[in-house]
C-alpha atoms as a PDB file:
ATOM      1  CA  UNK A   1      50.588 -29.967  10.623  1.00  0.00           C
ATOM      2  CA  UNK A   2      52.219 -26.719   9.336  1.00  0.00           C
ATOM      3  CA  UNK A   3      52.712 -25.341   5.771  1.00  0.00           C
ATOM      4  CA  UNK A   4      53.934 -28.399   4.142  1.00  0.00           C
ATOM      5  CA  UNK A   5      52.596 -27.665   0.342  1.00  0.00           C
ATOM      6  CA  UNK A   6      53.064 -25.183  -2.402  1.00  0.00           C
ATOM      7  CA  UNK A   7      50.537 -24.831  -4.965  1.00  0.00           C
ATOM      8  CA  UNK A   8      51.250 -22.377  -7.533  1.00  0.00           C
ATOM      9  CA  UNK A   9      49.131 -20.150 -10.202  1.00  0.00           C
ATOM     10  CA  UNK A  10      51.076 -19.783 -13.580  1.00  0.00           C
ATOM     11  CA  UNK A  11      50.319 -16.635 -15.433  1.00  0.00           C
ATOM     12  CA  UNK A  12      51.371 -13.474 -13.510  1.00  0.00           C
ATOM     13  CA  UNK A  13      53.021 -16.118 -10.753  1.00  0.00           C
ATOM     14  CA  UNK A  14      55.793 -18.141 -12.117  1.00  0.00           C
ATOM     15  CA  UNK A  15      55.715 -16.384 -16.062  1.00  0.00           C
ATOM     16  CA  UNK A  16      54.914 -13.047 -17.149  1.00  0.00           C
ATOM     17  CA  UNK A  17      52.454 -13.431 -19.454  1.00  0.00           C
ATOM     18  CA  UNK A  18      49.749 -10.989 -18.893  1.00  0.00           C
ATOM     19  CA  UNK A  19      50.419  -8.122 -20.733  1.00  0.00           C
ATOM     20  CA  UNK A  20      50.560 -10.284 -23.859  1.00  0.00           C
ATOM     21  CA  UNK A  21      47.223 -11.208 -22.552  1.00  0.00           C
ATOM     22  CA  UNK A  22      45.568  -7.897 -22.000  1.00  0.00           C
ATOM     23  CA  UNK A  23      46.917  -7.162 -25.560  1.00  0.00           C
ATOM     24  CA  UNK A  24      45.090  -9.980 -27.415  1.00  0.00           C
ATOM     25  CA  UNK A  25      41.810  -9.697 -25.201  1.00  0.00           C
ATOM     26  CA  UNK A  26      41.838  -5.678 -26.322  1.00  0.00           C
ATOM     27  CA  UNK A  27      42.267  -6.900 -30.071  1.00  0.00           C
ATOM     28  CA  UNK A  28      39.224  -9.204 -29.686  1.00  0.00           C
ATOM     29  CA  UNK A  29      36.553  -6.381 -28.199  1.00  0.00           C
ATOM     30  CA  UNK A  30      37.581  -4.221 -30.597  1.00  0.00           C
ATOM     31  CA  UNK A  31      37.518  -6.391 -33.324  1.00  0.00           C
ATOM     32  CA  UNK A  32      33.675  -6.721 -31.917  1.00  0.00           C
ATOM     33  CA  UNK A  33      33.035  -2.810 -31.401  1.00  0.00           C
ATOM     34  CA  UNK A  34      32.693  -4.171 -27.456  1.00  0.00           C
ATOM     35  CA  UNK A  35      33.381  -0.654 -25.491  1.00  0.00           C
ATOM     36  CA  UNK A  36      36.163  -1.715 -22.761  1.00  0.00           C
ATOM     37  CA  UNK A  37      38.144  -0.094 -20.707  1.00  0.00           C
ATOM     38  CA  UNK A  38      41.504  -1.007 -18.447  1.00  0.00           C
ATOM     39  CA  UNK A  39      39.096  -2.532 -15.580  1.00  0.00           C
ATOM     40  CA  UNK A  40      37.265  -4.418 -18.123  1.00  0.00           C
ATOM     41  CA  UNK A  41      40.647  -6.045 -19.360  1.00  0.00           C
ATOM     42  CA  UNK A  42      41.732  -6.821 -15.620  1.00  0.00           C
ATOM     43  CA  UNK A  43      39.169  -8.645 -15.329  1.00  0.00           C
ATOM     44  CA  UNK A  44      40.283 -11.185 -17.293  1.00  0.00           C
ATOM     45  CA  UNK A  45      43.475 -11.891 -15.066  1.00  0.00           C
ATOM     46  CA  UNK A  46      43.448 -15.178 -13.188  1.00  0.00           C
ATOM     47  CA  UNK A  47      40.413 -16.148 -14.871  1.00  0.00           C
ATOM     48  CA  UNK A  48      39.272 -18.608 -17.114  1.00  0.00           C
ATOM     49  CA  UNK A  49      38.070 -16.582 -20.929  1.00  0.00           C
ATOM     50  CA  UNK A  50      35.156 -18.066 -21.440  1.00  0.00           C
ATOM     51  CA  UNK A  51      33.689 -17.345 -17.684  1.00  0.00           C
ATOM     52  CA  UNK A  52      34.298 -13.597 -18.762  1.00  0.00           C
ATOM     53  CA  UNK A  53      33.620 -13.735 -22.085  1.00  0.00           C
ATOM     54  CA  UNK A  54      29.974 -14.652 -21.330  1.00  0.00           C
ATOM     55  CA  UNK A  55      30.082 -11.598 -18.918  1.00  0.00           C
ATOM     56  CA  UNK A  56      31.673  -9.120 -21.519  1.00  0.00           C
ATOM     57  CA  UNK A  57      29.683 -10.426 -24.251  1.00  0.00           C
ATOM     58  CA  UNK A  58      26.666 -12.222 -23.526  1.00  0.00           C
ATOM     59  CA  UNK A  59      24.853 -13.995 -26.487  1.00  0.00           C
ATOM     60  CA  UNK A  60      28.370 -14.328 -28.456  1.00  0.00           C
ATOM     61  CA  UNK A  61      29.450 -18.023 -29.296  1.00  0.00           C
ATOM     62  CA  UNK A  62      32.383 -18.607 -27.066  1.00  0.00           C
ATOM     63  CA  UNK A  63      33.955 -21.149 -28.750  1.00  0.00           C
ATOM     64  CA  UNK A  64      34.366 -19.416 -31.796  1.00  0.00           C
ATOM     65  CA  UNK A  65      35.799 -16.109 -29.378  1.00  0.00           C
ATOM     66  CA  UNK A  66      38.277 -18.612 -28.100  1.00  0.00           C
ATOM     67  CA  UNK A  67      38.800 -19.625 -31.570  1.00  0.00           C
ATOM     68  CA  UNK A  68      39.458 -15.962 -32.763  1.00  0.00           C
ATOM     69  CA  UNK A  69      41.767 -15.326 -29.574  1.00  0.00           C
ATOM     70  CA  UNK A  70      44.032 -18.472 -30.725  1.00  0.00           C
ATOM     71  CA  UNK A  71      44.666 -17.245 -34.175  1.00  0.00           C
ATOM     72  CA  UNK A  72      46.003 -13.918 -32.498  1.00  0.00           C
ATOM     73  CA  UNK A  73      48.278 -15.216 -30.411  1.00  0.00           C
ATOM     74  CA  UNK A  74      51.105 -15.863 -33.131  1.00  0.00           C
ATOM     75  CA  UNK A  75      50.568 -12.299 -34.367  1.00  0.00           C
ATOM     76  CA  UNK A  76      54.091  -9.999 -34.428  1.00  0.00           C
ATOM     77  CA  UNK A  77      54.969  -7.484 -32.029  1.00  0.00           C
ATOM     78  CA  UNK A  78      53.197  -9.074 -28.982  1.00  0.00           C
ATOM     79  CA  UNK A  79      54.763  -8.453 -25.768  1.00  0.00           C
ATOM     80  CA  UNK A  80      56.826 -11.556 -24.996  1.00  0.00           C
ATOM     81  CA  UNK A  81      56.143 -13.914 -22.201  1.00  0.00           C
ATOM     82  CA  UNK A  82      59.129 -13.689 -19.521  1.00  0.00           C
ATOM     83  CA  UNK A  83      59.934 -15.507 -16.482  1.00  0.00           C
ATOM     84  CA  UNK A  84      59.016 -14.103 -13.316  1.00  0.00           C
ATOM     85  CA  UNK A  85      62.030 -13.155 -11.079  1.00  0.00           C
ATOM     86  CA  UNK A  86      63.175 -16.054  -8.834  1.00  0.00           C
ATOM     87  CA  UNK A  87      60.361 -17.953 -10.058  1.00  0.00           C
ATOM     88  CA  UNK A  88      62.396 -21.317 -11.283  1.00  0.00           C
ATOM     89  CA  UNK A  89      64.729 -21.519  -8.751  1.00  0.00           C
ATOM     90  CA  UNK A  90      61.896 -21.067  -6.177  1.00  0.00           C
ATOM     91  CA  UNK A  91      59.669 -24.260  -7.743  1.00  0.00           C
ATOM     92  CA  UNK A  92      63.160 -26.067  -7.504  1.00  0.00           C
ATOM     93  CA  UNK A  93      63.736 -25.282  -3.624  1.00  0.00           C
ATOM     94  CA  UNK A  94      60.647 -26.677  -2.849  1.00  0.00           C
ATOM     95  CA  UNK A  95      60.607 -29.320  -5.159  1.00  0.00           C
ATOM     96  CA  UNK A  96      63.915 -30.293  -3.511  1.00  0.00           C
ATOM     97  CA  UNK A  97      62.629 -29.971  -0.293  1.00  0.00           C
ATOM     98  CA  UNK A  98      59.957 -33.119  -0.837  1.00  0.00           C
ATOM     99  CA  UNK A  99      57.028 -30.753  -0.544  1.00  0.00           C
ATOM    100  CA  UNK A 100      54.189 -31.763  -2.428  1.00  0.00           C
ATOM    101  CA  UNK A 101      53.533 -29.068  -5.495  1.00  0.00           C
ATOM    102  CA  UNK A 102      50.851 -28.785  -7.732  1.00  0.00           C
ATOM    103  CA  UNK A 103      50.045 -26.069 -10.662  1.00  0.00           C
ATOM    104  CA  UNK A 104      46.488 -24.313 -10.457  1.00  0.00           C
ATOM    105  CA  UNK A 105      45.671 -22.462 -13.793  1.00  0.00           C
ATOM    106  CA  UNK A 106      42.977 -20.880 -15.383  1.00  0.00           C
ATOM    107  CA  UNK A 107      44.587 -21.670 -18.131  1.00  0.00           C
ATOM    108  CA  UNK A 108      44.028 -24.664 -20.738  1.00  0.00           C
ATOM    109  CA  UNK A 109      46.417 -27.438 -20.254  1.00  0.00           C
ATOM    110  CA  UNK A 110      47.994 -27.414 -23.284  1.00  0.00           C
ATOM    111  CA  UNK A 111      49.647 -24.159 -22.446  1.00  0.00           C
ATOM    112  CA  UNK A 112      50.127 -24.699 -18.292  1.00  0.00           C
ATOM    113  CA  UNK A 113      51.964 -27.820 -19.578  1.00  0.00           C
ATOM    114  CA  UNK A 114      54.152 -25.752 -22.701  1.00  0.00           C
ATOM    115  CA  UNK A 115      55.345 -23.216 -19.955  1.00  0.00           C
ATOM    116  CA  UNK A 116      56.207 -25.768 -17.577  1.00  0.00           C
ATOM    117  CA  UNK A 117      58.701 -27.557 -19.855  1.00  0.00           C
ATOM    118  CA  UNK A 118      59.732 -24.294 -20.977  1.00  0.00           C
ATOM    119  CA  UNK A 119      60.354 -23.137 -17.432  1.00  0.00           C
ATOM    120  CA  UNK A 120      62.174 -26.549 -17.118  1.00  0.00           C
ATOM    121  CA  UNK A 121      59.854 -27.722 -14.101  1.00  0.00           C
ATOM    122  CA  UNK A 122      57.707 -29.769 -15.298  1.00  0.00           C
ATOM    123  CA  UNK A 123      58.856 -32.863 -13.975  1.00  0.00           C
ATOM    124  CA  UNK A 124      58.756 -30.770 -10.501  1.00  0.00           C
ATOM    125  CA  UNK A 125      55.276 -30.210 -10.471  1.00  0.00           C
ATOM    126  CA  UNK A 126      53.269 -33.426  -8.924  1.00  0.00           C
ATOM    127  CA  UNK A 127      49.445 -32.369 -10.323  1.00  0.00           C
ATOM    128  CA  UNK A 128      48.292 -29.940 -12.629  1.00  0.00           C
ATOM    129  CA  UNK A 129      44.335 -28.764 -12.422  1.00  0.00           C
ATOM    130  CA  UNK A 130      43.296 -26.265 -15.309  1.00  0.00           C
ATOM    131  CA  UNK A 131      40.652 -24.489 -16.826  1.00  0.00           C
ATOM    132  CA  UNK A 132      39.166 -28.157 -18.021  1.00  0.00           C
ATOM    133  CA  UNK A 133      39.170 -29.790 -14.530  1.00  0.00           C
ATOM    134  CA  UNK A 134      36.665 -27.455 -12.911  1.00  0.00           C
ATOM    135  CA  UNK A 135      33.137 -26.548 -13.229  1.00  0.00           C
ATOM    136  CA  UNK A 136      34.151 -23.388 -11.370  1.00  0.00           C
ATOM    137  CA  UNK A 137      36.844 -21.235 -12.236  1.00  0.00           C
ATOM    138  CA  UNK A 138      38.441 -18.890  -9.742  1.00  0.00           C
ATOM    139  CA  UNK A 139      37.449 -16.984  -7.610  1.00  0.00           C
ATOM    140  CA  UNK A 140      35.354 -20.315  -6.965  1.00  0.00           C
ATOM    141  CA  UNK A 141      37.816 -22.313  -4.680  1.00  0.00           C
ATOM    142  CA  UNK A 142      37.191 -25.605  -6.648  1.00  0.00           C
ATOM    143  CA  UNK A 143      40.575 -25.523  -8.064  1.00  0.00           C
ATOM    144  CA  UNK A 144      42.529 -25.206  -5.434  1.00  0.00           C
ATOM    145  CA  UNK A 145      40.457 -27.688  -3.670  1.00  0.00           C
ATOM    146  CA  UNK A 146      40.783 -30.418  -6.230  1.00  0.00           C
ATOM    147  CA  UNK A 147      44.920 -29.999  -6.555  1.00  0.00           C
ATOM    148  CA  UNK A 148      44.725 -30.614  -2.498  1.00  0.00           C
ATOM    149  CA  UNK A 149      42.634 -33.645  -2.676  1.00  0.00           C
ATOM    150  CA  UNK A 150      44.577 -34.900  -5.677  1.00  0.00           C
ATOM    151  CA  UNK A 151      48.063 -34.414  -3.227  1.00  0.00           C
ATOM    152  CA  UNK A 152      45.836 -35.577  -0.134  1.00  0.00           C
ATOM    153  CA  UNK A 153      46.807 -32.842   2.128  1.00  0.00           C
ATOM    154  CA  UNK A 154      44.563 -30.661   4.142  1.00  0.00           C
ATOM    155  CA  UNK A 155      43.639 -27.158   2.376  1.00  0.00           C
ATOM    156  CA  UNK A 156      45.030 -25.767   5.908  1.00  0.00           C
ATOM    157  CA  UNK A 157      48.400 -26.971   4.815  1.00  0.00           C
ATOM    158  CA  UNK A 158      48.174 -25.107   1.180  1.00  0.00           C
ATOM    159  CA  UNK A 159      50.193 -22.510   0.624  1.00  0.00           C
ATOM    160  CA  UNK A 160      49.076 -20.884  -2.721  1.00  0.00           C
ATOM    161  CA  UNK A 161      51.220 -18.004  -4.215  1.00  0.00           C
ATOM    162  CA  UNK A 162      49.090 -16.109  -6.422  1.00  0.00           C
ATOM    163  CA  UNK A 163      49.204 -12.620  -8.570  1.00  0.00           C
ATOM    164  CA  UNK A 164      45.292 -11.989  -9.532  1.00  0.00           C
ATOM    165  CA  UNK A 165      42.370 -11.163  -7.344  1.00  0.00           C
ATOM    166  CA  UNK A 166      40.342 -13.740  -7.982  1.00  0.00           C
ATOM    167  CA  UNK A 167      43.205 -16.388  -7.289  1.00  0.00           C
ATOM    168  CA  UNK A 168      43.976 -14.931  -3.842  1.00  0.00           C
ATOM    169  CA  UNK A 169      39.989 -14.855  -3.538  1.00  0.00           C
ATOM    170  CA  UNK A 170      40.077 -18.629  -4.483  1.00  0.00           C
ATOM    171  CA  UNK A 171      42.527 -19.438  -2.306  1.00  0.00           C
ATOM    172  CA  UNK A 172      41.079 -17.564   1.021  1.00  0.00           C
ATOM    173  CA  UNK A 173      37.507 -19.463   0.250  1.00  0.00           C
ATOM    174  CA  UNK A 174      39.844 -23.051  -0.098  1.00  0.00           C
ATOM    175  CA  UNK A 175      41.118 -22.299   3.538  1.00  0.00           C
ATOM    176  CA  UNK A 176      44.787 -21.804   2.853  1.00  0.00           C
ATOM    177  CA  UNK A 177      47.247 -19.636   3.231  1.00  0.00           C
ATOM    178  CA  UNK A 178      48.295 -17.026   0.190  1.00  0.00           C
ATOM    179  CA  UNK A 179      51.181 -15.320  -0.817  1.00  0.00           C
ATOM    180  CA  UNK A 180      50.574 -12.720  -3.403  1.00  0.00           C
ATOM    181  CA  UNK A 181      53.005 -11.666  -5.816  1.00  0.00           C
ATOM    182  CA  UNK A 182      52.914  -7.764  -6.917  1.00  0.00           C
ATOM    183  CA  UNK A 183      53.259  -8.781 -10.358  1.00  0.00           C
ATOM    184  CA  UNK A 184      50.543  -7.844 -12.034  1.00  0.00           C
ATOM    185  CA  UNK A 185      48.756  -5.198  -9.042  1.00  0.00           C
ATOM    186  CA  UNK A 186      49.730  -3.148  -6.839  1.00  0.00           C
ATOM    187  CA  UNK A 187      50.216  -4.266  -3.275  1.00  0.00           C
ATOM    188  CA  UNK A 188      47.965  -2.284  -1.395  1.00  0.00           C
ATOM    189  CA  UNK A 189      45.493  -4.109  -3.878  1.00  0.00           C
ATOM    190  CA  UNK A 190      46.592  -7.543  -2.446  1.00  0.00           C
ATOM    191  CA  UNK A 191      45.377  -6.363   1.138  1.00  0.00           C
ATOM    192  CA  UNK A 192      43.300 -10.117   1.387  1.00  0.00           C
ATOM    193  CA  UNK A 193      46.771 -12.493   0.721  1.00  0.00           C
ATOM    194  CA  UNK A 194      48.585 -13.094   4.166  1.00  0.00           C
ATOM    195  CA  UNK A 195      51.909 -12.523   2.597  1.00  0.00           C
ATOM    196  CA  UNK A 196      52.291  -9.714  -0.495  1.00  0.00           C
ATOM    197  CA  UNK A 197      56.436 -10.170  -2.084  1.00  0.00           C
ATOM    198  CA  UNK A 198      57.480  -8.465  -5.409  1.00  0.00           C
ATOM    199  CA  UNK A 199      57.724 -11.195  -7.061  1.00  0.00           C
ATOM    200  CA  UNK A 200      59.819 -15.018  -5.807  1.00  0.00           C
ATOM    201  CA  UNK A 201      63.250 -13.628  -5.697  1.00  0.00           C
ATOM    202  CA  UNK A 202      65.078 -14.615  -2.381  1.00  0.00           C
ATOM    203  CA  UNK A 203      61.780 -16.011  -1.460  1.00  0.00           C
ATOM    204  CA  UNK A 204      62.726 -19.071   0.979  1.00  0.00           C
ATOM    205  CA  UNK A 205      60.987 -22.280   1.515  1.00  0.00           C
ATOM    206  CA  UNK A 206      59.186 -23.098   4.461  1.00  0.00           C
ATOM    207  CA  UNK A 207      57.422 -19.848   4.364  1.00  0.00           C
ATOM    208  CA  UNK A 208      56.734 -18.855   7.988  1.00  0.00           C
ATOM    209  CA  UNK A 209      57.863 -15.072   7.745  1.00  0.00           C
ATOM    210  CA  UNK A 210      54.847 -12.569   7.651  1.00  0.00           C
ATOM    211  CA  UNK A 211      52.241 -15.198   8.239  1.00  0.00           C
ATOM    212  CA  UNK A 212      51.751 -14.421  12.000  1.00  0.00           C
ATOM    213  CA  UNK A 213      48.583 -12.138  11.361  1.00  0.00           C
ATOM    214  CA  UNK A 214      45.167 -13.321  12.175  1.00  0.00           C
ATOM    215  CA  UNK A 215      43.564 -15.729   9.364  1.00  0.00           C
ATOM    216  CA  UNK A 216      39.870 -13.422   8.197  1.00  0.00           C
END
Protein backbone atom coordinates (compact mmCIF):
# COMPACT_ATOMS: atom_id res chain seq x y z
CA UNK A 1 0.00 0.00 0.00
CA UNK A 2 1.15 3.68 0.00
CA UNK A 3 1.07 6.38 -2.75
CA UNK A 4 2.36 4.39 -5.55
CA UNK A 5 0.50 6.35 -8.63
CA UNK A 6 0.39 9.74 -10.18
CA UNK A 7 -2.45 10.72 -12.19
CA UNK A 8 -2.29 14.04 -13.61
CA UNK A 9 -4.92 16.82 -15.00
CA UNK A 10 -3.45 18.73 -18.08
CA UNK A 11 -4.72 22.22 -18.46
CA UNK A 12 -3.74 24.50 -15.52
CA UNK A 13 -1.52 21.24 -14.19
CA UNK A 14 1.23 20.29 -16.45
CA UNK A 15 0.51 23.41 -19.35
CA UNK A 16 -0.73 26.77 -18.95
CA UNK A 17 -3.41 26.98 -21.02
CA UNK A 18 -6.24 28.63 -19.33
CA UNK A 19 -6.07 32.05 -19.91
CA UNK A 20 -6.12 31.30 -23.64
CA UNK A 21 -9.17 29.51 -22.56
CA UNK A 22 -11.04 32.09 -20.61
CA UNK A 23 -10.22 34.32 -23.67
CA UNK A 24 -11.99 32.22 -26.35
CA UNK A 25 -14.98 31.18 -23.97
CA UNK A 26 -15.47 35.29 -23.39
CA UNK A 27 -15.39 35.68 -27.33
CA UNK A 28 -18.14 33.02 -27.67
CA UNK A 29 -20.85 34.66 -24.98
CA UNK A 30 -20.34 37.70 -26.39
CA UNK A 31 -20.53 36.77 -29.74
CA UNK A 32 -24.12 35.41 -28.29
CA UNK A 33 -25.06 38.69 -26.21
CA UNK A 34 -24.78 35.87 -23.12
CA UNK A 35 -24.19 38.41 -19.98
CA UNK A 36 -21.00 36.76 -18.12
CA UNK A 37 -18.94 37.71 -15.75
CA UNK A 38 -15.26 36.45 -14.30
CA UNK A 39 -17.14 33.63 -12.11
CA UNK A 40 -19.09 32.65 -15.04
CA UNK A 41 -15.75 32.10 -17.08
CA UNK A 42 -14.14 30.09 -14.06
CA UNK A 43 -16.47 27.97 -14.33
CA UNK A 44 -15.38 26.56 -17.22
CA UNK A 45 -11.88 25.48 -15.71
CA UNK A 46 -11.37 21.75 -15.30
CA UNK A 47 -14.49 21.11 -17.00
CA UNK A 48 -15.66 19.58 -19.94
CA UNK A 49 -17.51 22.75 -22.53
CA UNK A 50 -20.31 21.20 -23.36
CA UNK A 51 -21.36 20.21 -19.53
CA UNK A 52 -21.25 24.12 -19.07
CA UNK A 53 -22.31 25.19 -22.10
CA UNK A 54 -25.74 23.57 -21.50
CA UNK A 55 -25.62 25.44 -18.09
CA UNK A 56 -24.60 28.92 -19.60
CA UNK A 57 -26.78 28.52 -22.46
CA UNK A 58 -29.50 26.20 -22.29
CA UNK A 59 -31.49 25.48 -25.56
CA UNK A 60 -28.23 26.42 -27.76
CA UNK A 61 -26.92 23.51 -30.09
CA UNK A 62 -23.70 22.51 -28.51
CA UNK A 63 -22.11 21.06 -31.18
CA UNK A 64 -22.24 23.87 -33.30
CA UNK A 65 -20.84 26.15 -29.88
CA UNK A 66 -18.00 23.70 -29.90
CA UNK A 67 -17.82 24.19 -33.52
CA UNK A 68 -17.65 28.08 -33.20
CA UNK A 69 -15.04 27.74 -30.21
CA UNK A 70 -12.65 25.62 -32.69
CA UNK A 71 -12.56 28.16 -35.40
CA UNK A 72 -11.35 30.72 -32.64
CA UNK A 73 -8.72 29.04 -31.42
CA UNK A 74 -6.20 29.88 -34.38
CA UNK A 75 -7.22 33.54 -34.05
CA UNK A 76 -3.96 36.13 -33.46
CA UNK A 77 -3.03 37.62 -30.33
CA UNK A 78 -4.26 34.75 -28.04
CA UNK A 79 -2.37 34.28 -24.98
CA UNK A 80 0.05 31.43 -25.67
CA UNK A 81 -0.06 28.10 -24.01
CA UNK A 82 3.20 27.67 -21.69
CA UNK A 83 4.54 24.94 -19.71
CA UNK A 84 3.89 24.87 -16.18
CA UNK A 85 7.06 25.28 -13.99
CA UNK A 86 8.74 21.92 -13.18
CA UNK A 87 5.98 20.28 -14.85
CA UNK A 88 8.16 17.96 -17.46
CA UNK A 89 10.79 17.11 -15.41
CA UNK A 90 8.27 16.14 -12.66
CA UNK A 91 6.17 13.54 -15.20
CA UNK A 92 9.82 12.27 -15.97
CA UNK A 93 10.80 11.56 -12.15
CA UNK A 94 7.97 9.57 -11.77
CA UNK A 95 7.89 8.05 -14.93
CA UNK A 96 11.45 6.97 -14.06
CA UNK A 97 10.55 5.84 -10.90
CA UNK A 98 8.14 2.82 -12.45
CA UNK A 99 5.06 4.47 -11.01
CA UNK A 100 2.11 3.90 -12.92
CA UNK A 101 0.84 7.46 -14.59
CA UNK A 102 -2.12 8.22 -16.32
CA UNK A 103 -3.53 11.73 -17.85
CA UNK A 104 -7.18 12.77 -16.69
CA UNK A 105 -8.57 15.64 -18.94
CA UNK A 106 -11.58 17.34 -19.55
CA UNK A 107 -10.25 17.90 -22.50
CA UNK A 108 -10.85 16.10 -26.03
CA UNK A 109 -8.17 13.71 -26.88
CA UNK A 110 -6.99 15.11 -29.76
CA UNK A 111 -5.55 17.98 -27.82
CA UNK A 112 -4.51 15.94 -24.28
CA UNK A 113 -2.57 13.84 -26.84
CA UNK A 114 -0.98 17.23 -29.04
CA UNK A 115 0.30 18.64 -25.61
CA UNK A 116 1.68 15.51 -24.52
CA UNK A 117 4.03 15.09 -27.50
CA UNK A 118 4.61 18.64 -27.31
CA UNK A 119 5.55 18.41 -23.65
CA UNK A 120 7.70 15.42 -24.87
CA UNK A 121 5.89 12.87 -22.40
CA UNK A 122 3.82 11.18 -24.15
CA UNK A 123 5.40 8.00 -24.26
CA UNK A 124 5.54 8.55 -20.24
CA UNK A 125 2.05 8.58 -19.73
CA UNK A 126 0.56 4.78 -19.45
CA UNK A 127 -3.49 5.77 -20.01
CA UNK A 128 -5.14 8.72 -21.06
CA UNK A 129 -9.13 9.18 -20.10
CA UNK A 130 -10.75 12.44 -21.66
CA UNK A 131 -13.71 14.29 -22.13
CA UNK A 132 -14.99 11.21 -24.57
CA UNK A 133 -14.40 8.37 -22.04
CA UNK A 134 -16.89 9.54 -19.43
CA UNK A 135 -20.50 10.01 -19.09
CA UNK A 136 -19.57 12.31 -16.21
CA UNK A 137 -17.21 14.97 -16.35
CA UNK A 138 -15.55 16.36 -13.25
CA UNK A 139 -16.44 17.14 -10.47
CA UNK A 140 -18.12 13.57 -11.05
CA UNK A 141 -15.22 11.19 -9.95
CA UNK A 142 -15.77 8.87 -13.01
CA UNK A 143 -12.61 9.95 -14.53
CA UNK A 144 -10.39 9.48 -12.15
CA UNK A 145 -11.99 6.25 -11.37
CA UNK A 146 -11.73 4.80 -14.83
CA UNK A 147 -7.72 5.86 -15.27
CA UNK A 148 -7.35 3.70 -11.80
CA UNK A 149 -9.16 0.73 -13.01
CA UNK A 150 -7.49 1.01 -16.40
CA UNK A 151 -3.79 0.97 -14.24
CA UNK A 152 -5.50 -1.59 -11.70
CA UNK A 153 -4.52 0.16 -8.62
CA UNK A 154 -6.69 1.07 -5.74
CA UNK A 155 -8.15 4.82 -5.88
CA UNK A 156 -6.46 4.91 -2.21
CA UNK A 157 -3.16 4.69 -3.94
CA UNK A 158 -4.00 7.77 -6.50
CA UNK A 159 -2.32 10.62 -6.13
CA UNK A 160 -3.99 13.25 -8.45
CA UNK A 161 -2.32 16.74 -8.83
CA UNK A 162 -4.87 19.04 -9.93
CA UNK A 163 -5.35 23.07 -10.50
CA UNK A 164 -9.39 23.49 -10.83
CA UNK A 165 -12.09 23.01 -8.28
CA UNK A 166 -13.93 20.63 -9.74
CA UNK A 167 -10.77 18.33 -10.38
CA UNK A 168 -9.72 18.43 -6.71
CA UNK A 169 -13.63 17.84 -6.09
CA UNK A 170 -13.31 14.78 -8.47
CA UNK A 171 -10.54 13.53 -6.99
CA UNK A 172 -11.74 13.75 -3.09
CA UNK A 173 -15.18 11.84 -4.28
CA UNK A 174 -12.58 9.02 -6.21
CA UNK A 175 -10.94 8.47 -2.69
CA UNK A 176 -7.45 9.68 -3.40
CA UNK A 177 -5.18 11.84 -2.37
CA UNK A 178 -4.76 15.54 -4.19
CA UNK A 179 -2.19 17.87 -4.65
CA UNK A 180 -3.35 21.16 -5.93
CA UNK A 181 -1.35 23.38 -7.90
CA UNK A 182 -1.93 27.36 -7.34
CA UNK A 183 -1.92 27.81 -10.91
CA UNK A 184 -4.90 28.95 -11.86
CA UNK A 185 -6.54 29.96 -7.94
CA UNK A 186 -5.50 31.11 -5.18
CA UNK A 187 -4.48 28.77 -2.41
CA UNK A 188 -6.65 29.55 0.27
CA UNK A 189 -9.23 28.52 -2.54
CA UNK A 190 -7.65 24.98 -2.68
CA UNK A 191 -8.52 24.50 1.16
CA UNK A 192 -10.19 20.70 0.04
CA UNK A 193 -6.62 19.26 -1.78
CA UNK A 194 -4.35 17.62 0.99
CA UNK A 195 -1.31 19.20 -0.47
CA UNK A 196 -1.58 23.01 -2.20
CA UNK A 197 2.37 23.76 -4.15
CA UNK A 198 2.83 26.75 -6.59
CA UNK A 199 3.12 24.93 -9.21
CA UNK A 200 5.70 21.24 -9.75
CA UNK A 201 8.97 22.93 -9.36
CA UNK A 202 11.28 20.99 -6.86
CA UNK A 203 8.27 18.91 -6.32
CA UNK A 204 9.79 15.30 -5.39
CA UNK A 205 8.43 11.94 -6.05
CA UNK A 206 7.09 9.81 -3.55
CA UNK A 207 5.04 12.57 -2.20
CA UNK A 208 4.71 11.98 1.56
CA UNK A 209 5.44 15.68 2.76
CA UNK A 210 2.22 17.59 3.91
CA UNK A 211 -0.04 14.62 3.59
CA UNK A 212 -0.13 13.80 7.38
CA UNK A 213 -3.55 15.71 7.95
CA UNK A 214 -6.71 13.85 8.48
CA UNK A 215 -8.42 12.53 5.07
CA UNK A 216 -12.43 14.59 5.21
Amino acid sequence: MGLTTALFDLDGTLINSEARSLVVWAMLLDNHGVAHDETVLRGFMGRRGPDVLREVMPGYDTHALLAEINSYVTLPGLPEVEIVPGAVEFVRSVADSGAPTALVTSARRWWAEDRLRWLGVYDLVQTIVTAEDVTAGKPDPEAYLTAADRLGVPPAECVVFEDSLAGIAAARAAGMTCVGLATTHHPRELAHADLVVADLTGVEWPITGGLDRPRR
